[in-house]
N, C-alpha and C. Protein backbone atom coordinates (compact mmCIF):
# COMPACT_ATOMS: atom_id res chain seq x y z
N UNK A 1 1.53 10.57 -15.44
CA UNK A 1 0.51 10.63 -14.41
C UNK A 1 -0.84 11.03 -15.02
N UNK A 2 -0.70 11.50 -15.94
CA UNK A 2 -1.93 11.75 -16.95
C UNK A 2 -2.98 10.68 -17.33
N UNK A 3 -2.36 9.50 -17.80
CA UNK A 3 -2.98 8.60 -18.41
C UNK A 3 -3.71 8.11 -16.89
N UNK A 4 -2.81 8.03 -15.95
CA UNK A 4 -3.72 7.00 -14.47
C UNK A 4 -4.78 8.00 -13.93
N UNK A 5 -4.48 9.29 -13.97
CA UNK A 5 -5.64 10.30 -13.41
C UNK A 5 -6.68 10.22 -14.89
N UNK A 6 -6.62 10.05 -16.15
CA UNK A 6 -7.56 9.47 -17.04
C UNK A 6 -8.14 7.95 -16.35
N UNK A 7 -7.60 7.35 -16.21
CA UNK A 7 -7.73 5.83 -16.09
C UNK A 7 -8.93 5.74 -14.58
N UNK A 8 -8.51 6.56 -13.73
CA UNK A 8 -8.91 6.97 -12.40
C UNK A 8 -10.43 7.79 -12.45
N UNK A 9 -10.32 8.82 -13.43
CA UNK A 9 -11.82 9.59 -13.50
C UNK A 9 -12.35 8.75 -14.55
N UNK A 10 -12.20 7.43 -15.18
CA UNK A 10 -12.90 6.45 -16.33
C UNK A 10 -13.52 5.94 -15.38
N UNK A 11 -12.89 4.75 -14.30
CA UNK A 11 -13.27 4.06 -13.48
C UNK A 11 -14.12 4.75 -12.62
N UNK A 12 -14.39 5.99 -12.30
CA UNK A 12 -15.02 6.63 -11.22
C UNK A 12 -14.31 6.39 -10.16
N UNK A 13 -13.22 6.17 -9.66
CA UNK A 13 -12.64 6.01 -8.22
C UNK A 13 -11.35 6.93 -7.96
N UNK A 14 -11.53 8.37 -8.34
CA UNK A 14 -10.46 9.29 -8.02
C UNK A 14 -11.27 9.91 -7.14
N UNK A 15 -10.28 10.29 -6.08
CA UNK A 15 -10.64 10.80 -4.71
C UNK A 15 -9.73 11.53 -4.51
N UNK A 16 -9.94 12.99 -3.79
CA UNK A 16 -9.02 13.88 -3.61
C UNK A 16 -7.89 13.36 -3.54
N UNK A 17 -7.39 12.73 -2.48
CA UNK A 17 -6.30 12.01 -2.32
C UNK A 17 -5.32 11.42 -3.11
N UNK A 18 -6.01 10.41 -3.62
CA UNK A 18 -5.79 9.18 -4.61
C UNK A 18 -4.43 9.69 -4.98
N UNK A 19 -4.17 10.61 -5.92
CA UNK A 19 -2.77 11.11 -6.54
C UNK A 19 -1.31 11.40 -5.89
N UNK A 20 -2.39 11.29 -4.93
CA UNK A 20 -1.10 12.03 -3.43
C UNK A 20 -0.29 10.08 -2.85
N UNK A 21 -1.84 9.38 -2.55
CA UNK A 21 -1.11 8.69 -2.02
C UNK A 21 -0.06 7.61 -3.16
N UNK A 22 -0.63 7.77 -4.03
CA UNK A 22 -0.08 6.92 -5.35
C UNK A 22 1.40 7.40 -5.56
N UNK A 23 1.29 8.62 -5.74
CA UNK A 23 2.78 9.31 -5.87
C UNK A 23 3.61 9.12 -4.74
N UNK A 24 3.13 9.42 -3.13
CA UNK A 24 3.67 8.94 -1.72
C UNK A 24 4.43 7.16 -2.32
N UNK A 25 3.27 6.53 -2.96
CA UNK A 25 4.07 5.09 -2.79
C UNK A 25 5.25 5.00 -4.07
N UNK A 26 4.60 5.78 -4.78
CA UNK A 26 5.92 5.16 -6.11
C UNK A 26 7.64 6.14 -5.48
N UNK A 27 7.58 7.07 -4.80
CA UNK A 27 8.61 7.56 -3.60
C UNK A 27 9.21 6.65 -3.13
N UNK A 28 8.04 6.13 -2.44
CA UNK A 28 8.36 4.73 -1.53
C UNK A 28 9.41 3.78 -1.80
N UNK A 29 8.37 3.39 -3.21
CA UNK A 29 9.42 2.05 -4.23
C UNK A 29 11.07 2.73 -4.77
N UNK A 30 10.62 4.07 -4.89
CA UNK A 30 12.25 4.17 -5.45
C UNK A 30 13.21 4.31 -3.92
N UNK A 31 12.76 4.72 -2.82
CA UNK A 31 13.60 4.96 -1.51
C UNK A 31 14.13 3.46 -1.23
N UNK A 32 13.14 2.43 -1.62
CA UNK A 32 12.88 1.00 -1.09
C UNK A 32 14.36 0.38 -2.38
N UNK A 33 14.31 1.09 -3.34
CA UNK A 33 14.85 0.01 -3.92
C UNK A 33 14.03 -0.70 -5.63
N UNK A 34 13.12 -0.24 -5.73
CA UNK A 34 12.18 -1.12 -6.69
C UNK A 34 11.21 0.45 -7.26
N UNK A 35 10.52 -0.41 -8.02
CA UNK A 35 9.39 0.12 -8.69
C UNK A 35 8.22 -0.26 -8.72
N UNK A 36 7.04 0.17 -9.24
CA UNK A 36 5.62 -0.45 -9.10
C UNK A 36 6.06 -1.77 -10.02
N UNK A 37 6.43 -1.36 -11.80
CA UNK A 37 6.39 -2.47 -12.01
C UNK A 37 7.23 -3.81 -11.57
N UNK A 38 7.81 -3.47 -11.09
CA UNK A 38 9.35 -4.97 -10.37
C UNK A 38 8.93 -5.28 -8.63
N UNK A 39 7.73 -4.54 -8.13
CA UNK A 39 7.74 -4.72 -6.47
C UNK A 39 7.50 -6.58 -6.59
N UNK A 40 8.06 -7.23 -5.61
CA UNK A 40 7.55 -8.35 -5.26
C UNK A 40 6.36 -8.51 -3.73
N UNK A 41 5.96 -9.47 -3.29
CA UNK A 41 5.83 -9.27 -2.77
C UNK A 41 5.95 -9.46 -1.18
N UNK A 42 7.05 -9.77 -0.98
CA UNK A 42 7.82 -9.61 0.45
C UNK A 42 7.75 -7.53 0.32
N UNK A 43 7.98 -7.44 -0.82
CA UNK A 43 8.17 -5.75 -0.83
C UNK A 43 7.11 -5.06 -0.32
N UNK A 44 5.77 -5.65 -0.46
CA UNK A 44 4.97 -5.44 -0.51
C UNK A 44 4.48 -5.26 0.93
N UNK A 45 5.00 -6.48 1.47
CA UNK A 45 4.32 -6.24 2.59
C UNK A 45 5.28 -5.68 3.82
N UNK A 46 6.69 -4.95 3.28
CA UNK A 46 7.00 -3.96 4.03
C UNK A 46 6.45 -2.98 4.07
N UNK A 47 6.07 -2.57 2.67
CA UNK A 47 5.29 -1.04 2.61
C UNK A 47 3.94 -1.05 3.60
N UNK A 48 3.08 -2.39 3.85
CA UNK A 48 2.37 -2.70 4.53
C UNK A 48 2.52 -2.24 5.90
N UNK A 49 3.78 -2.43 6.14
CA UNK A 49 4.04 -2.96 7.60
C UNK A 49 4.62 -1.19 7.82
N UNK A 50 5.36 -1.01 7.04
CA UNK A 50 5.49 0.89 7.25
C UNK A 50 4.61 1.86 7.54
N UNK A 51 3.75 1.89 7.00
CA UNK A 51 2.05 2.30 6.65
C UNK A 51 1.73 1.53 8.33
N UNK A 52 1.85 0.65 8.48
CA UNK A 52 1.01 0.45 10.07
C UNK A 52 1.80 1.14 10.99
N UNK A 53 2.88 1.23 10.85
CA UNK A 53 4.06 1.68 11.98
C UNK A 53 3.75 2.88 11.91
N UNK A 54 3.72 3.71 10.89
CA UNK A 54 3.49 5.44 10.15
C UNK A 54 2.12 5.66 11.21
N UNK A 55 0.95 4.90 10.85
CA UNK A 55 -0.40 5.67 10.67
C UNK A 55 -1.22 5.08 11.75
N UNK A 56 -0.74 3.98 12.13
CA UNK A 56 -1.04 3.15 13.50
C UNK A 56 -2.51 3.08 13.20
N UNK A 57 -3.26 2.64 12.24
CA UNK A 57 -4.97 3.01 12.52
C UNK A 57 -4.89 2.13 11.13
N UNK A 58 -6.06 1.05 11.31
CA UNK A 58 -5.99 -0.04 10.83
C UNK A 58 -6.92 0.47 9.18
N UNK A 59 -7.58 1.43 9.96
CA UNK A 59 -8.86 2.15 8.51
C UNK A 59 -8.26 3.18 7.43
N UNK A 60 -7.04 3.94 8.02
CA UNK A 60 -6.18 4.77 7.47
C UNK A 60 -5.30 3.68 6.45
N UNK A 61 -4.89 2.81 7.09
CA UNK A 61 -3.76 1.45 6.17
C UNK A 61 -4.73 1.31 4.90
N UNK A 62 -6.05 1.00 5.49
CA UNK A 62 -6.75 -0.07 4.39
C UNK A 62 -7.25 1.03 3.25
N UNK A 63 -7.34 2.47 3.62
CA UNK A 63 -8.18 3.59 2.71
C UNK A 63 -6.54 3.63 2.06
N UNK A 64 -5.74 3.59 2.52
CA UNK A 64 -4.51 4.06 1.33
C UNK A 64 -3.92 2.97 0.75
N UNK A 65 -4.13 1.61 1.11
CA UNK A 65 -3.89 0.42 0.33
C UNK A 65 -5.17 0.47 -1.23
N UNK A 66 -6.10 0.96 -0.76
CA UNK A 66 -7.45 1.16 -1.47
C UNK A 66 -6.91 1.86 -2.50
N UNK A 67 -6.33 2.81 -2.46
CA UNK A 67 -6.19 4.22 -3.19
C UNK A 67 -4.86 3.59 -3.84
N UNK A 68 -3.75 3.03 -3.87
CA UNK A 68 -2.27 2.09 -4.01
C UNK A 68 -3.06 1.17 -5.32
N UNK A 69 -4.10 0.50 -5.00
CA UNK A 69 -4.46 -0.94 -5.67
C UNK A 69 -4.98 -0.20 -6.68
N UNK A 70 -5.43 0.97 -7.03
CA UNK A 70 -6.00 1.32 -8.62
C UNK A 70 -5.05 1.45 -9.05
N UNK A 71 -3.63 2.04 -8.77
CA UNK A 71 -2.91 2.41 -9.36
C UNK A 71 -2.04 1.25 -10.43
N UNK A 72 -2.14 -0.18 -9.34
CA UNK A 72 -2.01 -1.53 -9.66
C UNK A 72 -2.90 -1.97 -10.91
N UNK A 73 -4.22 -1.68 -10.55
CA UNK A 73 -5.36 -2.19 -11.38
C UNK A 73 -5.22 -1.20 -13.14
N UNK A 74 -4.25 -0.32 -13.04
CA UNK A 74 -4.00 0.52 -14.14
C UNK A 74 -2.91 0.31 -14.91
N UNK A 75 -1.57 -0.49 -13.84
CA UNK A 75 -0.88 -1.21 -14.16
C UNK A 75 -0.93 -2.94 -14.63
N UNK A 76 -1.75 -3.11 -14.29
CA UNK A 76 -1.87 -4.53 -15.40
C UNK A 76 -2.73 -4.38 -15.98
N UNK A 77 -4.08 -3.75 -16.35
CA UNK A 77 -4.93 -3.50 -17.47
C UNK A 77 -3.77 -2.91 -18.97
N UNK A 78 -2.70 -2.09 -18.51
CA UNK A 78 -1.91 -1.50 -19.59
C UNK A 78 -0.80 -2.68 -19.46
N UNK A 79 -0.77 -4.02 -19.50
CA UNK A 79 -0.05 -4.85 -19.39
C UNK A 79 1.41 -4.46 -19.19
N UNK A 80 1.65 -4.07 -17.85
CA UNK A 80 2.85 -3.34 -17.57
C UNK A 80 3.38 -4.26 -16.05
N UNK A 81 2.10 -5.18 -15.37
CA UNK A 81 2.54 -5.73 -14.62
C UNK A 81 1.31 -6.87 -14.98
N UNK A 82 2.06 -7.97 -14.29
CA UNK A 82 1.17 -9.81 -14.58
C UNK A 82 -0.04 -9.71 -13.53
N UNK A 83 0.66 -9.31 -11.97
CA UNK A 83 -0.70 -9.60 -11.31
C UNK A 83 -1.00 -8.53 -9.99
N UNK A 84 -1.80 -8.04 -9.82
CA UNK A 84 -1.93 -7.10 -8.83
C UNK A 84 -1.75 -7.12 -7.00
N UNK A 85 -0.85 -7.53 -6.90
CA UNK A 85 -0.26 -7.66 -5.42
C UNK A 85 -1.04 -7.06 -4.41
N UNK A 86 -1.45 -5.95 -5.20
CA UNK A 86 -2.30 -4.93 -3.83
C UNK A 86 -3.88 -5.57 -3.67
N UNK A 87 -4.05 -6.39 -4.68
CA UNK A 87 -5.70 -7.25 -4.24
C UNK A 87 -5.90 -7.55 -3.19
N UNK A 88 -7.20 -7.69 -2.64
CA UNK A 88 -7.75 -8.12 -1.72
C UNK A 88 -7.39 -9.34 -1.34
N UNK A 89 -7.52 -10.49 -2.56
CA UNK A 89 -6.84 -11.72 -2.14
C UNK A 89 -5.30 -11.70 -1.85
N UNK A 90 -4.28 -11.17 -2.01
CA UNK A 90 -3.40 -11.49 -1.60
C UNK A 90 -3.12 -10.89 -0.30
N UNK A 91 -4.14 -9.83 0.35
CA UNK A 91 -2.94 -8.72 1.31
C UNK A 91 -3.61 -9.44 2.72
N UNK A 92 -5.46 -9.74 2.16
CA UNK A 92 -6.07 -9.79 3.36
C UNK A 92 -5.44 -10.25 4.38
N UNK A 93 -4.82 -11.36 4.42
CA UNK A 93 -4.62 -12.32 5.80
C UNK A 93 -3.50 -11.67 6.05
N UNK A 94 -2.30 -11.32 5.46
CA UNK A 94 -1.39 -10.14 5.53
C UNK A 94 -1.51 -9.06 6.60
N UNK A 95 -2.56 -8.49 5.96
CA UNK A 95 -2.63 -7.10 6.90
C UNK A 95 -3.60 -7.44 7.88
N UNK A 96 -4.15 -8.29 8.32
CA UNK A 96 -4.41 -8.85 9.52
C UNK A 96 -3.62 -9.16 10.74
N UNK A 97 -2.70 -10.18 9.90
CA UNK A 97 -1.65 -10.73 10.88
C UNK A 97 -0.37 -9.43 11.09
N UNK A 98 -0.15 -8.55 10.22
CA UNK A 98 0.62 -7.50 10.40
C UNK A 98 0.25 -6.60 11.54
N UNK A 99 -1.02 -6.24 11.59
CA UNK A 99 -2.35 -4.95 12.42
C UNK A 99 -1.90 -5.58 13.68
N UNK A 100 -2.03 -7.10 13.91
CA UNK A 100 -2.11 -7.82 15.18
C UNK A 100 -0.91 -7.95 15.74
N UNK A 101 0.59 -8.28 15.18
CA UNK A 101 1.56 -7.54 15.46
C UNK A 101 2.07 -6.73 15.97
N UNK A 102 1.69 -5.62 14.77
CA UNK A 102 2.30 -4.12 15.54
C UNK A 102 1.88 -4.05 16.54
N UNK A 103 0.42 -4.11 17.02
CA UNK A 103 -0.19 -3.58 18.05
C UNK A 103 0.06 -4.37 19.31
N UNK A 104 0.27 -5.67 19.09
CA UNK A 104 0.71 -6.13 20.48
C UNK A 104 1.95 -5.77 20.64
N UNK A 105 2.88 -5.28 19.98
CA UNK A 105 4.42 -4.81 19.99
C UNK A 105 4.13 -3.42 20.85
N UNK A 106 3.22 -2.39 20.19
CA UNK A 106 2.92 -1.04 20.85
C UNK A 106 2.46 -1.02 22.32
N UNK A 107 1.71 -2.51 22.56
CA UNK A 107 0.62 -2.24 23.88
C UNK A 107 2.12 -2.92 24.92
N UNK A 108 3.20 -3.82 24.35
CA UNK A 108 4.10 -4.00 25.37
C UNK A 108 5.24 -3.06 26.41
N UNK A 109 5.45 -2.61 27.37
CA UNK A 109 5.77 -2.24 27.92
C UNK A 109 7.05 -2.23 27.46
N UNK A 110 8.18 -0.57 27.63
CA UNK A 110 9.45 -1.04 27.03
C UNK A 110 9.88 -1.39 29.02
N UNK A 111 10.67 -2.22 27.99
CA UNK A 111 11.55 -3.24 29.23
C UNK A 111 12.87 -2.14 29.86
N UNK A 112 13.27 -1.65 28.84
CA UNK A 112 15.00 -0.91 29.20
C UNK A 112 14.49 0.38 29.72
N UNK A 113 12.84 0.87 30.42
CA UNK A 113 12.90 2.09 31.04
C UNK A 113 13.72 1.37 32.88
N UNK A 114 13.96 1.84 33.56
CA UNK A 114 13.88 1.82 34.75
C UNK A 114 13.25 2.49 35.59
């Protein structure tokens, strides 16, 4: 964890947080089954879809996907993974169509109250 909190105050983008949520996800990957370097990304966009269910707030998802993707961007600069899953290009339309989902799932009425 040394070298990414180096890698993190190089880049200028360590934020109180940052360590917390990075460590929260590599938890994640081992509870899930996987690791940063082996996640695919169907994996990917469970952790997505957990994180919306968890935090329900579309700005909270995107600040800790934010804080997730250096950790990515540290992992393939040290050629440890091919391509960064957590980019912008791959998640955008993702976590769009995920946000729009959950939330019409939340705003539906449960059926089995009486």
């Amino acid at each position: 964890m040394k070298e990414v909190t180096s890698y993190l105050l190089e880049k200028r983008v360590l934020e109180n947080d940052t360590l917390y949520w990075i460590t929260k996800h590599r938890k994640w990957c081992k509870s899930y089954g996987t690791t940063p370097e082996t996640i695919k990304f169907n994996e990917v966009i469970v952790y997505v879809e957990d994180l919306t269910l968890q935090y329900q707030n579309q700005i909270t998802v995107n600040m800790i996907l934010r804080q997730v993707k250096w950790y990515y961007e540290y992992l393939l600069e040290h050629q440890k993974i091919k391509r960064n899953l957590f980019d912008h290009k791959y998640l955008a339309k993702e976590k769009r169509r995920i946000y729009a989902h959950i939330t019409s799932l939340m705003s539906v009425p449960n059926r089995f109250d009486k």
